[in-house]
N, C-alpha and C. Protein backbone atom coordinates (compact mmCIF):
# COMPACT_ATOMS: atom_id res chain seq x y z
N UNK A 1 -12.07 -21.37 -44.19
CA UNK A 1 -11.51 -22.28 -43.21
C UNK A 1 -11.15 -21.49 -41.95
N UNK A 2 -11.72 -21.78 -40.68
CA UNK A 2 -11.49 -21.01 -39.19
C UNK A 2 -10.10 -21.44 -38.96
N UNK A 3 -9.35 -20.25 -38.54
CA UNK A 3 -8.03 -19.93 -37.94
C UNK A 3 -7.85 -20.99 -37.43
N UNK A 4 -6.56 -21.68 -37.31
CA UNK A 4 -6.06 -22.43 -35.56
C UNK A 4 -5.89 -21.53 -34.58
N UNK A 5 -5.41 -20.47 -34.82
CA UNK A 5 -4.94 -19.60 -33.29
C UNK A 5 -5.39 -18.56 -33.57
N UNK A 6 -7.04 -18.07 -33.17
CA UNK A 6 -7.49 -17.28 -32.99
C UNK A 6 -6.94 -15.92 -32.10
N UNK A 7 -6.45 -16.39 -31.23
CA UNK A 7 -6.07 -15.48 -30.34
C UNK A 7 -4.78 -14.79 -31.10
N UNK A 8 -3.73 -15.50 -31.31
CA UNK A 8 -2.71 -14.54 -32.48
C UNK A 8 -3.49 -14.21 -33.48
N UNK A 9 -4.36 -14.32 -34.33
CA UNK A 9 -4.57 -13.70 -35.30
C UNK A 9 -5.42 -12.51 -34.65
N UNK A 10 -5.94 -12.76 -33.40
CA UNK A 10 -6.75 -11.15 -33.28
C UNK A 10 -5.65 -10.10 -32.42
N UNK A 11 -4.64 -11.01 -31.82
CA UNK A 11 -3.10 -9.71 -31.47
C UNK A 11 -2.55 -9.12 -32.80
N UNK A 12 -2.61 -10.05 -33.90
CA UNK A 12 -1.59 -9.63 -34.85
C UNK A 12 -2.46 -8.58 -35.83
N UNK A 13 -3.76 -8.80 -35.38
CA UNK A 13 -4.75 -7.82 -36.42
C UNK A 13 -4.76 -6.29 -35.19
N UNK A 14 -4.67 -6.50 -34.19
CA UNK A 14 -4.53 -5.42 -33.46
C UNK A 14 -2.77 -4.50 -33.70
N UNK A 15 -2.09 -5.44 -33.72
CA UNK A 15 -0.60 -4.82 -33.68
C UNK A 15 -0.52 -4.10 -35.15
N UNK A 16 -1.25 -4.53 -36.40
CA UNK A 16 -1.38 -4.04 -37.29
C UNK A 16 -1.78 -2.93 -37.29
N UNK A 17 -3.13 -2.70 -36.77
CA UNK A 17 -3.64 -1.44 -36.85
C UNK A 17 -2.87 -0.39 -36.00
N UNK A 18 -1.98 -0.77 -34.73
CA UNK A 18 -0.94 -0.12 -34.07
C UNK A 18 0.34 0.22 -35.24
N UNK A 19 0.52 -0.50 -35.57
CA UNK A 19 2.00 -0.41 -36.67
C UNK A 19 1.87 1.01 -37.12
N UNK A 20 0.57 1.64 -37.32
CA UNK A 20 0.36 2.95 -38.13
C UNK A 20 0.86 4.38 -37.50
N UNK A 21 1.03 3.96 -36.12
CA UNK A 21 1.55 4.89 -34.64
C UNK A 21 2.99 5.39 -34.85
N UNK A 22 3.68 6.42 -34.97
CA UNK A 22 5.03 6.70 -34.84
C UNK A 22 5.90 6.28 -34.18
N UNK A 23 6.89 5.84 -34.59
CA UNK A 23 8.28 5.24 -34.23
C UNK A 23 7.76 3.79 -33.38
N UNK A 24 8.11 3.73 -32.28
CA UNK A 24 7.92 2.68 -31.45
C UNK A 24 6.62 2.51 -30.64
N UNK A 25 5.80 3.71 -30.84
CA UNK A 25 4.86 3.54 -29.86
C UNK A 25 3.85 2.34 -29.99
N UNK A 26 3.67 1.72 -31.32
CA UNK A 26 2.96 0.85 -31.44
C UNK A 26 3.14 -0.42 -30.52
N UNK A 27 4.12 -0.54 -30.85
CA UNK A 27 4.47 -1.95 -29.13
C UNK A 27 4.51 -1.65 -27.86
N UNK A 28 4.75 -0.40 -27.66
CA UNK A 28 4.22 0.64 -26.30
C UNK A 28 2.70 0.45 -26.04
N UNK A 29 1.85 0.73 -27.07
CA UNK A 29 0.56 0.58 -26.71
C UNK A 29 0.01 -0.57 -26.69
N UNK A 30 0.75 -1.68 -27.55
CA UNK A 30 -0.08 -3.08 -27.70
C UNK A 30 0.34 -3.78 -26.23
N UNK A 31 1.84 -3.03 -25.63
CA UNK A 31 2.21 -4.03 -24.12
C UNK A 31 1.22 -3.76 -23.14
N UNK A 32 0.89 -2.09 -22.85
CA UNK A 32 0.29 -1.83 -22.52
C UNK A 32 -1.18 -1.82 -22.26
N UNK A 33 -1.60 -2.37 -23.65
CA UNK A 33 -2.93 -3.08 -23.86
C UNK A 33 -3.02 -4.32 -23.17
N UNK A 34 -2.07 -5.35 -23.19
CA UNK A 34 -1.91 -6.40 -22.49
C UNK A 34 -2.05 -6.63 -20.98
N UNK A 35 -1.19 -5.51 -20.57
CA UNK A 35 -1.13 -5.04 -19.02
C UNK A 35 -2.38 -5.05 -18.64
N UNK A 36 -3.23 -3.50 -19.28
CA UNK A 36 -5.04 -3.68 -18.51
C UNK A 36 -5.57 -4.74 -18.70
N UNK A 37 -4.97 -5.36 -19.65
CA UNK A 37 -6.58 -6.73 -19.89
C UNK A 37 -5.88 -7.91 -19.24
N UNK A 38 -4.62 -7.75 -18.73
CA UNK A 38 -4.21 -9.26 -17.46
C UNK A 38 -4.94 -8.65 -16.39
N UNK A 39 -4.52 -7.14 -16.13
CA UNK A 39 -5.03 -6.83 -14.66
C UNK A 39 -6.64 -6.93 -14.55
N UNK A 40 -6.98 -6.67 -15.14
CA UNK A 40 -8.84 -7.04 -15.20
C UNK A 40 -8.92 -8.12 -15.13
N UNK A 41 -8.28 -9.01 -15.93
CA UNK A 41 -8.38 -10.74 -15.39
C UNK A 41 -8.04 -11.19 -14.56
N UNK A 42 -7.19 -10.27 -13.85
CA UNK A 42 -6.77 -10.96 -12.67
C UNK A 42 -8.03 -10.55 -11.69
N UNK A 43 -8.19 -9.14 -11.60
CA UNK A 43 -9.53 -8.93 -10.70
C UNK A 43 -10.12 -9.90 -10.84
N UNK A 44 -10.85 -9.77 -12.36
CA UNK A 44 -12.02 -11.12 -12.24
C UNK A 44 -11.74 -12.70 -11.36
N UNK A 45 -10.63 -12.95 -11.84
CA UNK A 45 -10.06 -14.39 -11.39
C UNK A 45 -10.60 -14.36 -9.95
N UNK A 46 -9.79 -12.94 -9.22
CA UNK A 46 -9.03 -13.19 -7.38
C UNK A 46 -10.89 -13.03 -6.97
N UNK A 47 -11.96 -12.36 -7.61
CA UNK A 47 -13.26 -12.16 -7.14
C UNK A 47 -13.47 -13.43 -7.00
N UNK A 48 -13.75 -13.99 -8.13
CA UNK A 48 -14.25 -15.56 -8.36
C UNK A 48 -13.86 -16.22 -7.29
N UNK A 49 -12.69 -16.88 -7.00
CA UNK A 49 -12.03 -16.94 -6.35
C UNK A 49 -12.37 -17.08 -4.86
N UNK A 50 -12.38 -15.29 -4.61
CA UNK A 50 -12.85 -15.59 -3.02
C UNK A 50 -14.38 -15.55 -2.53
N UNK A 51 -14.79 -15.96 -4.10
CA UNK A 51 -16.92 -15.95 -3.89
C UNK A 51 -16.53 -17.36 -3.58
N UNK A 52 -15.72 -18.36 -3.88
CA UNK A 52 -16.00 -20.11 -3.75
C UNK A 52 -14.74 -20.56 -2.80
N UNK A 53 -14.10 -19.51 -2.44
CA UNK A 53 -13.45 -20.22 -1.02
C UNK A 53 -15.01 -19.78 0.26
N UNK A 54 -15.24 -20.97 0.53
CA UNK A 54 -15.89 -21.62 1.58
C UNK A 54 -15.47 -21.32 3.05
N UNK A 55 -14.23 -21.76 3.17
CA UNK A 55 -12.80 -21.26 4.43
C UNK A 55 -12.33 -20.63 4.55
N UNK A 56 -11.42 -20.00 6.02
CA UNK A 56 -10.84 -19.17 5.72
C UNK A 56 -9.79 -19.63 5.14
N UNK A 57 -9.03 -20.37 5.34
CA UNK A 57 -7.78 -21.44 4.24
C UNK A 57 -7.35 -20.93 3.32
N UNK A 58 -8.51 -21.15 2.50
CA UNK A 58 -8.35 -21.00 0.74
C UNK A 58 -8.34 -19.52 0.55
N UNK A 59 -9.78 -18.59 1.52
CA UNK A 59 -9.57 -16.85 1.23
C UNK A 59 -8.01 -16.47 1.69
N UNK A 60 -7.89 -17.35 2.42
CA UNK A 60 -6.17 -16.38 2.94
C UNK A 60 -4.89 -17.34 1.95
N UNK A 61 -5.05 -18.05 1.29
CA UNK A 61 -4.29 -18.50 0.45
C UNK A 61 -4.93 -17.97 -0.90
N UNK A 62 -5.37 -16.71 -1.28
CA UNK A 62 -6.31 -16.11 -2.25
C UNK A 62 -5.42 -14.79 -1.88
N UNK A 63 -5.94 -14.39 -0.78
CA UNK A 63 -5.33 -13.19 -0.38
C UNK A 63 -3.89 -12.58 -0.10
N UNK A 64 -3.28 -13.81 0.12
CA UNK A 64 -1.66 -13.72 0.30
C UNK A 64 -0.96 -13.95 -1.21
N UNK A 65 -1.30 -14.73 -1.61
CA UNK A 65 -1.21 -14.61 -3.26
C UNK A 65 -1.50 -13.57 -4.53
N UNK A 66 -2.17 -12.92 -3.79
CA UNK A 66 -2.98 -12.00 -4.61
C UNK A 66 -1.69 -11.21 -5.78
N UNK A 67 -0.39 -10.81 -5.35
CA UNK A 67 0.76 -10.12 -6.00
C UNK A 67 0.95 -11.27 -6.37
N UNK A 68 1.48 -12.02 -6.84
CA UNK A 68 2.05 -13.45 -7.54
C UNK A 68 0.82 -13.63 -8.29
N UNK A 69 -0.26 -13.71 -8.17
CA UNK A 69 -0.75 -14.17 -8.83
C UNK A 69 -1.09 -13.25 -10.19
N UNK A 70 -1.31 -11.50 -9.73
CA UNK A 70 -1.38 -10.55 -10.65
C UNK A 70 -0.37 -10.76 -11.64
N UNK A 71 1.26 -11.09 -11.26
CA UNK A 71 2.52 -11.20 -11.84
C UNK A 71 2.06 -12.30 -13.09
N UNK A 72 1.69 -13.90 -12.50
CA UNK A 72 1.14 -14.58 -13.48
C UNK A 72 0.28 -13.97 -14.70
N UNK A 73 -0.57 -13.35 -14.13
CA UNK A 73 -1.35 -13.10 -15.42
C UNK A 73 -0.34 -11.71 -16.27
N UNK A 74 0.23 -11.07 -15.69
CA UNK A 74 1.04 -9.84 -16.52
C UNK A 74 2.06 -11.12 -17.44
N UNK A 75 3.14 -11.45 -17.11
CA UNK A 75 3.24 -12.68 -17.46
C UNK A 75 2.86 -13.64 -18.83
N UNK A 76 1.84 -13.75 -18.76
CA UNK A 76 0.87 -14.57 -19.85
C UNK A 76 0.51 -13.72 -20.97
N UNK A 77 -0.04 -12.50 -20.05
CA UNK A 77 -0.57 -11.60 -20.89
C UNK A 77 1.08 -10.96 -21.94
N UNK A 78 1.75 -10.58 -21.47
CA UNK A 78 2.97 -10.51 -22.43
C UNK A 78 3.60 -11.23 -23.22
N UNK A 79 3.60 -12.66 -22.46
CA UNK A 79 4.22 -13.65 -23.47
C UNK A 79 3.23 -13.81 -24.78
N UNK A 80 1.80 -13.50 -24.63
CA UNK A 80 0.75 -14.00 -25.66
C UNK A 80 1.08 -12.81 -26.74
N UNK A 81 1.84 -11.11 -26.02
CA UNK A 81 1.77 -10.70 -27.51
C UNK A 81 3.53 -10.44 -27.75
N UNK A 82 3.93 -10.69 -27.23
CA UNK A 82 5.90 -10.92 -28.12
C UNK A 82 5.16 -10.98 -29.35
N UNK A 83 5.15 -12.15 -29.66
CA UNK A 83 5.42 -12.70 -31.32
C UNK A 83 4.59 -11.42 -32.72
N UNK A 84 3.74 -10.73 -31.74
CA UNK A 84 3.06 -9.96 -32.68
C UNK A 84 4.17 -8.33 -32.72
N UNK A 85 5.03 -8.27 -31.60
CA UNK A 85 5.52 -6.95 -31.15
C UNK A 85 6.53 -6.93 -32.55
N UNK A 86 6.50 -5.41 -32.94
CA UNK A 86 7.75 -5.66 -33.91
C UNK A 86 9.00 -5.22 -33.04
N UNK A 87 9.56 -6.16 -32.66
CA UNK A 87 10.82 -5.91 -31.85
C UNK A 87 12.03 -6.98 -32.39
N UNK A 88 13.32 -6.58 -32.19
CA UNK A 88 14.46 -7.20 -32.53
C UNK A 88 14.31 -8.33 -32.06
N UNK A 89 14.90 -9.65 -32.81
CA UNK A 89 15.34 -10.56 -32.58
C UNK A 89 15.66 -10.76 -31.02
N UNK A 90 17.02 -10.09 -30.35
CA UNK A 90 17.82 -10.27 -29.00
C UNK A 90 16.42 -9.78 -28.51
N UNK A 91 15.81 -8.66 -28.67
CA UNK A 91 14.93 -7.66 -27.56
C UNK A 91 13.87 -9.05 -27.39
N UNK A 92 13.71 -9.95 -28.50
CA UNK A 92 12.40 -10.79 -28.04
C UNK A 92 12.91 -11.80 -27.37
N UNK A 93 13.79 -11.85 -27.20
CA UNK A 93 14.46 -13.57 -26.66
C UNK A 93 15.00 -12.93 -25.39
N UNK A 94 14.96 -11.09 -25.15
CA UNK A 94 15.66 -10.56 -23.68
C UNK A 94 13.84 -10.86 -22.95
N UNK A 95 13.38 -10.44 -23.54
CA UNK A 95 11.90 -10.24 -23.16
C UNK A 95 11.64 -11.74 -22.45
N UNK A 96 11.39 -12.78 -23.68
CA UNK A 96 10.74 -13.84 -23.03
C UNK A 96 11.55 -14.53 -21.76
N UNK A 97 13.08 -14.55 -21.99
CA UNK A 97 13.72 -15.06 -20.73
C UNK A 97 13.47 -13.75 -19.10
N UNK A 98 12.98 -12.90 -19.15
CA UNK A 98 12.95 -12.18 -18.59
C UNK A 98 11.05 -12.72 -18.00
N UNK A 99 11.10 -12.55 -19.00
CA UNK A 99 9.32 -13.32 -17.97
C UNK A 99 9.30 -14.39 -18.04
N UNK A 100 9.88 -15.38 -18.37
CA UNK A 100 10.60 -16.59 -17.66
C UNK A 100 11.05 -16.75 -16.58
N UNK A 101 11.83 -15.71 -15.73
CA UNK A 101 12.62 -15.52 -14.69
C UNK A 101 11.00 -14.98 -13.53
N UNK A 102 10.46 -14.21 -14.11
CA UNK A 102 9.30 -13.28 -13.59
C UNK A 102 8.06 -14.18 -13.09
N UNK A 103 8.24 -15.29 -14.03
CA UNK A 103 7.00 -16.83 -13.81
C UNK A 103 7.51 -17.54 -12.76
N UNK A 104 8.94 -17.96 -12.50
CA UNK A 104 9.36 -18.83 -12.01
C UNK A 104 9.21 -17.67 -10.16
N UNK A 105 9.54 -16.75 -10.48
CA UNK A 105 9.60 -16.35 -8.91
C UNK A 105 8.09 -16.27 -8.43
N UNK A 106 7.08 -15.73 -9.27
CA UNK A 106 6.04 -15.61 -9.05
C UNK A 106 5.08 -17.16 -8.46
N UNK A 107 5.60 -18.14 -9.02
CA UNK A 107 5.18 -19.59 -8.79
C UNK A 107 5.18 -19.79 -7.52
N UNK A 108 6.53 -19.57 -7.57
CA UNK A 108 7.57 -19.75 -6.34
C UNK A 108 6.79 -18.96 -4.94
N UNK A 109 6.66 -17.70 -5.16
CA UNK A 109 6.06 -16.79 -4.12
C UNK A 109 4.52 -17.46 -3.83
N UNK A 110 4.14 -17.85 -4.76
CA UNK A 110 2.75 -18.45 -4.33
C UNK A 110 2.62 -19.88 -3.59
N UNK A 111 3.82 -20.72 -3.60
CA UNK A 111 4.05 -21.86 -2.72
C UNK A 111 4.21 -21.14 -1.52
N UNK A 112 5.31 -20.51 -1.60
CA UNK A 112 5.81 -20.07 -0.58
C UNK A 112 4.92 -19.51 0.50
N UNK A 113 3.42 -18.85 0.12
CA UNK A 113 2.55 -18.03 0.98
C UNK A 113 1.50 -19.17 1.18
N UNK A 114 1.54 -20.71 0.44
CA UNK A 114 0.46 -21.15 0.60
C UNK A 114 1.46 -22.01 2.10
N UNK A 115 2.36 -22.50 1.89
CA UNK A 115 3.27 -23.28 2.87
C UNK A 115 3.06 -22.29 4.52
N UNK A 116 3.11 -20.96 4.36
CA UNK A 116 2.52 -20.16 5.18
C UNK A 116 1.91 -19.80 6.03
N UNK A 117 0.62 -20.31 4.79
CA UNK A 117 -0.98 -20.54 5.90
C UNK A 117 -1.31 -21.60 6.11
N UNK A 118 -0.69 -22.68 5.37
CA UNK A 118 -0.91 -24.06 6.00
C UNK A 118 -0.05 -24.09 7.34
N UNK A 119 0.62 -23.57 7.33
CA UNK A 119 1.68 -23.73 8.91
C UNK A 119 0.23 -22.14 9.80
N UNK A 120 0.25 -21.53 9.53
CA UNK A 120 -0.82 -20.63 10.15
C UNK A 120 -1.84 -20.99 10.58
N UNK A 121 -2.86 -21.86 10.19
CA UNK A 121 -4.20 -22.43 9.90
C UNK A 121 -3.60 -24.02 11.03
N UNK A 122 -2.22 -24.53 11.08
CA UNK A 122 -1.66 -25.99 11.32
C UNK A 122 -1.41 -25.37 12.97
N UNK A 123 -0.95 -24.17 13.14
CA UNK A 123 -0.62 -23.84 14.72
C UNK A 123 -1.70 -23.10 15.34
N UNK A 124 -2.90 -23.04 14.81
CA UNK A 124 -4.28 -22.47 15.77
C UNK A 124 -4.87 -23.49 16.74
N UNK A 125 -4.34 -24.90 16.36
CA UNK A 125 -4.50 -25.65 17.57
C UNK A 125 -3.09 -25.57 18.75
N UNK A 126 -2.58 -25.07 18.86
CA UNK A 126 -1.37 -25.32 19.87
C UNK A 126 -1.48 -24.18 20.37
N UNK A 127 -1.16 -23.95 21.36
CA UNK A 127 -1.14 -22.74 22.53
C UNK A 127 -0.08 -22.98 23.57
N UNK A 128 0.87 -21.92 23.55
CA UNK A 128 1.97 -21.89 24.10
C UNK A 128 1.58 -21.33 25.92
N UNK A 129 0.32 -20.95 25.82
CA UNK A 129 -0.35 -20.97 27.19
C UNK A 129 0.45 -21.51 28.19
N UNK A 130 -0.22 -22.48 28.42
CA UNK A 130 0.67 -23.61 29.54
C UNK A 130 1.94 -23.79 29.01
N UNK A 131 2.46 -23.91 30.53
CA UNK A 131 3.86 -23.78 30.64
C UNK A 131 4.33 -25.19 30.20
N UNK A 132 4.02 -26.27 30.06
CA UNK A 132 4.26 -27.35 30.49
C UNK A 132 3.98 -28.39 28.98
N UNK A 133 3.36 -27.12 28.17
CA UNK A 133 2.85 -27.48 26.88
C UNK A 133 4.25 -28.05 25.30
N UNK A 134 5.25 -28.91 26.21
CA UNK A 134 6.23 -29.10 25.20
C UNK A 134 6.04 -29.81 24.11
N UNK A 135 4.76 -30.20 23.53
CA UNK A 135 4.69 -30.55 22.35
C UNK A 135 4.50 -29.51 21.57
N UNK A 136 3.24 -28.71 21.93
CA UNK A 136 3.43 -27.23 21.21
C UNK A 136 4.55 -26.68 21.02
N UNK A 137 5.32 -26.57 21.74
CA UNK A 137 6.83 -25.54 21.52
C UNK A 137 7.52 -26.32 20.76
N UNK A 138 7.55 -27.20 20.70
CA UNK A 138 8.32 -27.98 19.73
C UNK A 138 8.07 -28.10 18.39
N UNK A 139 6.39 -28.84 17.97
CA UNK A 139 5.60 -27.70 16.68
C UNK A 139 6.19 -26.69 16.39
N UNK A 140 5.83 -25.60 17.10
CA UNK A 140 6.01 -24.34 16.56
C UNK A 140 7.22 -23.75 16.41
N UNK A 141 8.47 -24.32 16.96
CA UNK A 141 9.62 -23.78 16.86
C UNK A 141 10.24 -24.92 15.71
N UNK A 142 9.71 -25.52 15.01
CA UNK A 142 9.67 -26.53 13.84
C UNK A 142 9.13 -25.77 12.70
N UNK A 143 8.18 -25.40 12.92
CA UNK A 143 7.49 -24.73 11.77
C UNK A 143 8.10 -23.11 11.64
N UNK A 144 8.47 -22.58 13.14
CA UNK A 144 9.33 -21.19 12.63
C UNK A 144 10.90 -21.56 12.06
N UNK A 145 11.36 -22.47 12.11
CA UNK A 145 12.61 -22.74 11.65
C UNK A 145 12.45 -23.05 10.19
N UNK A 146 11.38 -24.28 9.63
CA UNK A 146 11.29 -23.90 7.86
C UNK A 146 10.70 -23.10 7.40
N UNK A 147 10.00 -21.84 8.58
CA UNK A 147 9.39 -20.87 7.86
C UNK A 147 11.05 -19.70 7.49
N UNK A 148 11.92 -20.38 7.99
CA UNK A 148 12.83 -19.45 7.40
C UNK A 148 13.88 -19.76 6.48
């Protein structure tokens, strides 16, 4: 009968064969295992990514994201192996609220840079040029006030 959760059973068959490592290093190497294989996914992702942004829009809402979004996948990639780590009770519940806290800013930072370039990409029509141009100044001293 095939697994339900393939993916824990191939962390927990890996953390096994780690368990054999002295003292603690085994969850040292399995976090660490986690780490390269988010950051490679994240490469892959941010490539993909800016092969099918079309605009500049989406590449610079790709590109300004790029740290938040690495965070996401470190993130995922940790929460997926807790349950296999042999770590204390408190240490797993310090852990997951801790990349809980680490998701929520990271989210957060990625609104925050897309709100950004939509105000970036929203003021390439206005030009503070002309003197006389008070709709522009008004725009833009709108959009620098919730940009802060």
């Amino acid at each position: 009968m095939p697994s339900e959760q393939p993916t824990l059973d191939f962390i927990d068959t890996i953390a096994d064969r780690l368990s054999v490592l002295p003292g603690s290093l085994g969850p040292v190497v399995l976090a660490l295992l986690a780490v390269v294989s988010a950051l490679i996914a994240q490469r892959i992702f941010l490539g993909v990514m800016r092969r099918l942004s079309k605009n500049s829009f989406w590449r610079r809402v790709v590109d300004r994201g790029k740290w938040p979004i690495r965070l996401v996948f470190l993130v995922i990639a940790l929460s997926a192996i807790s349950p296999a780590m042999d770590i204390s009770v408190d240490g797993r519940q310090a852990m997951r609220h801790t990349l809980a806290i680490i998701f929520v800013i990271a989210v957060a930072s990625i609104i925050i840079s897309s709100i950004y370039t939509v105000g970036d990409v929203a003021l390439r029509k206005y030009s503070l040029d002309n003197e006389d141009n008070i709709e522009a100044r008004k725009i833009i001293t709108q959009y620098r006030v919730l940009k802060r």
